[in-house]
Structures are given as C-alpha cells and as structure tokens.
C-alpha atoms as a PDB file:
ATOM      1  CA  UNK A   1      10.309  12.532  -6.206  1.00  0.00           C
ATOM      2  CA  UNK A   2       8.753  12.867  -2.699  1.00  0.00           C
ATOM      3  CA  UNK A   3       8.720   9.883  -0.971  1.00  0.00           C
ATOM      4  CA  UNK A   4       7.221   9.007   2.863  1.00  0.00           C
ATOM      5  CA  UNK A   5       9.234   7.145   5.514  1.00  0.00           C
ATOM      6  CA  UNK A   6       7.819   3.786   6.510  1.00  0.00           C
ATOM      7  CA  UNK A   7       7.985   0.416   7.933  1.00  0.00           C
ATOM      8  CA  UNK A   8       6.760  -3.126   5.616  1.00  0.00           C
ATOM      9  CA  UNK A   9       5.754  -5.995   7.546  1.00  0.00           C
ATOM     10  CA  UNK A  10       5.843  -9.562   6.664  1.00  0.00           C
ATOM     11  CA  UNK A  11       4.128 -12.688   7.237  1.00  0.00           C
ATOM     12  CA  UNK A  12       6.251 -12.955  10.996  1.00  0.00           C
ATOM     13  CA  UNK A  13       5.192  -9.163  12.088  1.00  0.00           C
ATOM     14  CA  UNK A  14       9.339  -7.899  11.441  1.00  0.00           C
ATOM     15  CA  UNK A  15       9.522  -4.413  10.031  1.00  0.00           C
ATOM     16  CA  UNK A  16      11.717  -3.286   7.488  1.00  0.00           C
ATOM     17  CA  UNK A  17      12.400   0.582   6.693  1.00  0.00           C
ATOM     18  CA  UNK A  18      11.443   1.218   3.760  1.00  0.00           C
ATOM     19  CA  UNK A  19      10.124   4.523   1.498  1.00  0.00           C
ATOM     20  CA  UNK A  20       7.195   4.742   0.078  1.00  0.00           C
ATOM     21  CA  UNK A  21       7.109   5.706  -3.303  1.00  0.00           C
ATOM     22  CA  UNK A  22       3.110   5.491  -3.954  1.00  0.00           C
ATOM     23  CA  UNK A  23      -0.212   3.166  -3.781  1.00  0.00           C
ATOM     24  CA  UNK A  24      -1.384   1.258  -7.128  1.00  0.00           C
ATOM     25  CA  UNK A  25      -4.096  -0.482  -8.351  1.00  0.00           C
ATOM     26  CA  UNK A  26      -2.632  -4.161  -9.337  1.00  0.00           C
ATOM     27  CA  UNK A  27      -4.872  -5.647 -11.837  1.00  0.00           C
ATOM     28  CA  UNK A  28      -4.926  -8.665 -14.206  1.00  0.00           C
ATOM     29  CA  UNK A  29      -7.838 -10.395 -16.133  1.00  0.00           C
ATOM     30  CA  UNK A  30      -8.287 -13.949 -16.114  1.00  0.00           C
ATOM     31  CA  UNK A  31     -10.356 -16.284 -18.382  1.00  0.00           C
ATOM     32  CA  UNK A  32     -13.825 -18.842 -17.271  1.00  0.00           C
ATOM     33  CA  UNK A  33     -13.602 -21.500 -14.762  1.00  0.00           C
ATOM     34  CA  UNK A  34     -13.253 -24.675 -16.749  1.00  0.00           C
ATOM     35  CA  UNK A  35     -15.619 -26.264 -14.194  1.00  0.00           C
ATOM     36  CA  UNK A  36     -19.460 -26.541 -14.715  1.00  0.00           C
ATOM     37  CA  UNK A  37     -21.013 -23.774 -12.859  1.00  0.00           C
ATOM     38  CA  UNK A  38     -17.391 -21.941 -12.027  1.00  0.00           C
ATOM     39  CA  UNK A  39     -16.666 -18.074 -12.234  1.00  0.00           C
ATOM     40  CA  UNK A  40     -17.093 -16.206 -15.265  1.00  0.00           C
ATOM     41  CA  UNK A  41     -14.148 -14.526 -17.075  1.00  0.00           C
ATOM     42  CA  UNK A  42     -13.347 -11.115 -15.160  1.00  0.00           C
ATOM     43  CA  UNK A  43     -10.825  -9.115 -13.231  1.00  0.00           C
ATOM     44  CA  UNK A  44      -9.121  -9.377 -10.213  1.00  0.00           C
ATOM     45  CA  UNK A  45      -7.834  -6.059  -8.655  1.00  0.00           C
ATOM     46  CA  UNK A  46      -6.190  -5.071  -5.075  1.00  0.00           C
ATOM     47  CA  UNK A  47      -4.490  -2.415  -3.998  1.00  0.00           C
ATOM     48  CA  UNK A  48      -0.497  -2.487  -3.523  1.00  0.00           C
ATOM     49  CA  UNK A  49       2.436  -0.059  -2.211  1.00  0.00           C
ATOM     50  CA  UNK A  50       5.336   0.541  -4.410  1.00  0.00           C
ATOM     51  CA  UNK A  51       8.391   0.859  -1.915  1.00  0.00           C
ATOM     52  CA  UNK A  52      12.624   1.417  -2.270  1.00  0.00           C
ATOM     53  CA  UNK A  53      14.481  -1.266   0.511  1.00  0.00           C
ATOM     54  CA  UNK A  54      17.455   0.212   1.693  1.00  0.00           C
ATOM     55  CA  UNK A  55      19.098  -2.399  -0.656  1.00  0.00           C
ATOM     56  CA  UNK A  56      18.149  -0.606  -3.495  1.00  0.00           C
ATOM     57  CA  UNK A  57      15.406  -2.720  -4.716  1.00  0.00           C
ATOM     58  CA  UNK A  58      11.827  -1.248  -5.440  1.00  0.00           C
ATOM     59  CA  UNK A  59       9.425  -3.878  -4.907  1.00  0.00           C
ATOM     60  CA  UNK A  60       5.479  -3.656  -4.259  1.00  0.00           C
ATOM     61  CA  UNK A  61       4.300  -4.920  -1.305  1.00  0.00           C
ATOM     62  CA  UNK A  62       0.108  -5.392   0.040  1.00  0.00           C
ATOM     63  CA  UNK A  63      -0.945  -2.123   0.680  1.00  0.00           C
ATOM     64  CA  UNK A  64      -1.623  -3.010   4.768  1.00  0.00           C
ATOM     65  CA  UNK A  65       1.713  -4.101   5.334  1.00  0.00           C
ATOM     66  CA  UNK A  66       2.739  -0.510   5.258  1.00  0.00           C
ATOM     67  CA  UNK A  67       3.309   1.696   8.295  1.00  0.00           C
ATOM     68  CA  UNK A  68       4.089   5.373   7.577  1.00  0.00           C
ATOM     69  CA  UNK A  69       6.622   6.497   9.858  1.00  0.00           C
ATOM     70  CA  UNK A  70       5.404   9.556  12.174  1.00  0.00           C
ATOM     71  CA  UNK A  71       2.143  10.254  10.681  1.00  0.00           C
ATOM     72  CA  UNK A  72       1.212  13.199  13.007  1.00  0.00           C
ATOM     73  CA  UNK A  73       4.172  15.305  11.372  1.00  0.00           C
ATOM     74  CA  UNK A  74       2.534  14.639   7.930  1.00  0.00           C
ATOM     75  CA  UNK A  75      -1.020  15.072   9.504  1.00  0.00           C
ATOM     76  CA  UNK A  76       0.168  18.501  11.509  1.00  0.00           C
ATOM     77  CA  UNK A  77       0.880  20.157   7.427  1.00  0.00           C
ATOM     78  CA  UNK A  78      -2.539  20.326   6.866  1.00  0.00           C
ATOM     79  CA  UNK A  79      -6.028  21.688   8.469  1.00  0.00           C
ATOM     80  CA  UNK A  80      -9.267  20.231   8.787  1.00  0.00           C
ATOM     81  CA  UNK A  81     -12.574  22.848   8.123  1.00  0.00           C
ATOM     82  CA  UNK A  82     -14.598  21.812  10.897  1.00  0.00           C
ATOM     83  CA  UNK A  83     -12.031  24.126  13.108  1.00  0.00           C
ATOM     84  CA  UNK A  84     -10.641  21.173  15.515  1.00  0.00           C
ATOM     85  CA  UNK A  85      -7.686  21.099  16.349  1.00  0.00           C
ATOM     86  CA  UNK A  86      -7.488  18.165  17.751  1.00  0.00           C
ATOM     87  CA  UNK A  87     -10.011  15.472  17.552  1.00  0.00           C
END
C-alpha cells in the first residue's frame, strides 16, 4: 500500500502526522423534511481523507484538513506537456 506523508488539522489549527491512505466520497441518503415546504428526500455527499495516526488508528478526517507533507518531491516525479519547468 503506498501511502503519502501528511499533517491533519483540527478545529484549534494543531497538526498531527499522519499518512494518508486515500480520498473518499462519504455519502448517506436521508428521507423528506417533516416540515411544510422542507427539503425533499435526497443525498448528502462530501469528500473525506482516510488517514493511519501514529497510534494505530485509521480514521477519516474532512478532506481540507489534510496537508501533504513536501509536495514538491511528489510534484518533481512527474512532467507537465506545456514544457515548463517551473511555473
């Protein structure tokens, strides 16, 4: 399993290292609004992070509390067709 270094953030702004094991869709349905004029039935979906703590736990997290760790020695494994190096 390849996994990315990279730092979660809570609700204060501390950072916790972390790996990334992937991004997910989390989805759920729900039913109508009991109210008069409320929301129809439907489906509420965000995206998340799956991530292993150092504790051992894997837990998913919001998907923009993630930092990856050193991105421009992920970013400098691949090229870009326009032929810039550096933009």
């Amino acid at each position: 399993m390849n996994m990315t270094p990279c730092f979660v953030s809570d609700d204060s702004g501390e950072k916790t290292r972390a790996l990334l094991i992937g991004f997910y869709q989390k989805a759920w349905t729900h039913g109508a609004s009991i109210a008069i004029g409320g929301f129809p039935a439907g489906q509420v979906a965000f995206p998340v992070a799956v991530v292993l703590l150092e504790s051992g736990d894997v837990v998913t997290v919001d998907a923009k509390s993630v930092t990856i760790d050193a991105p421009e020695e992920i970013f400098s494994q691949y090229a870009w067709m326009d032929g810039e190096k550096d933009a």
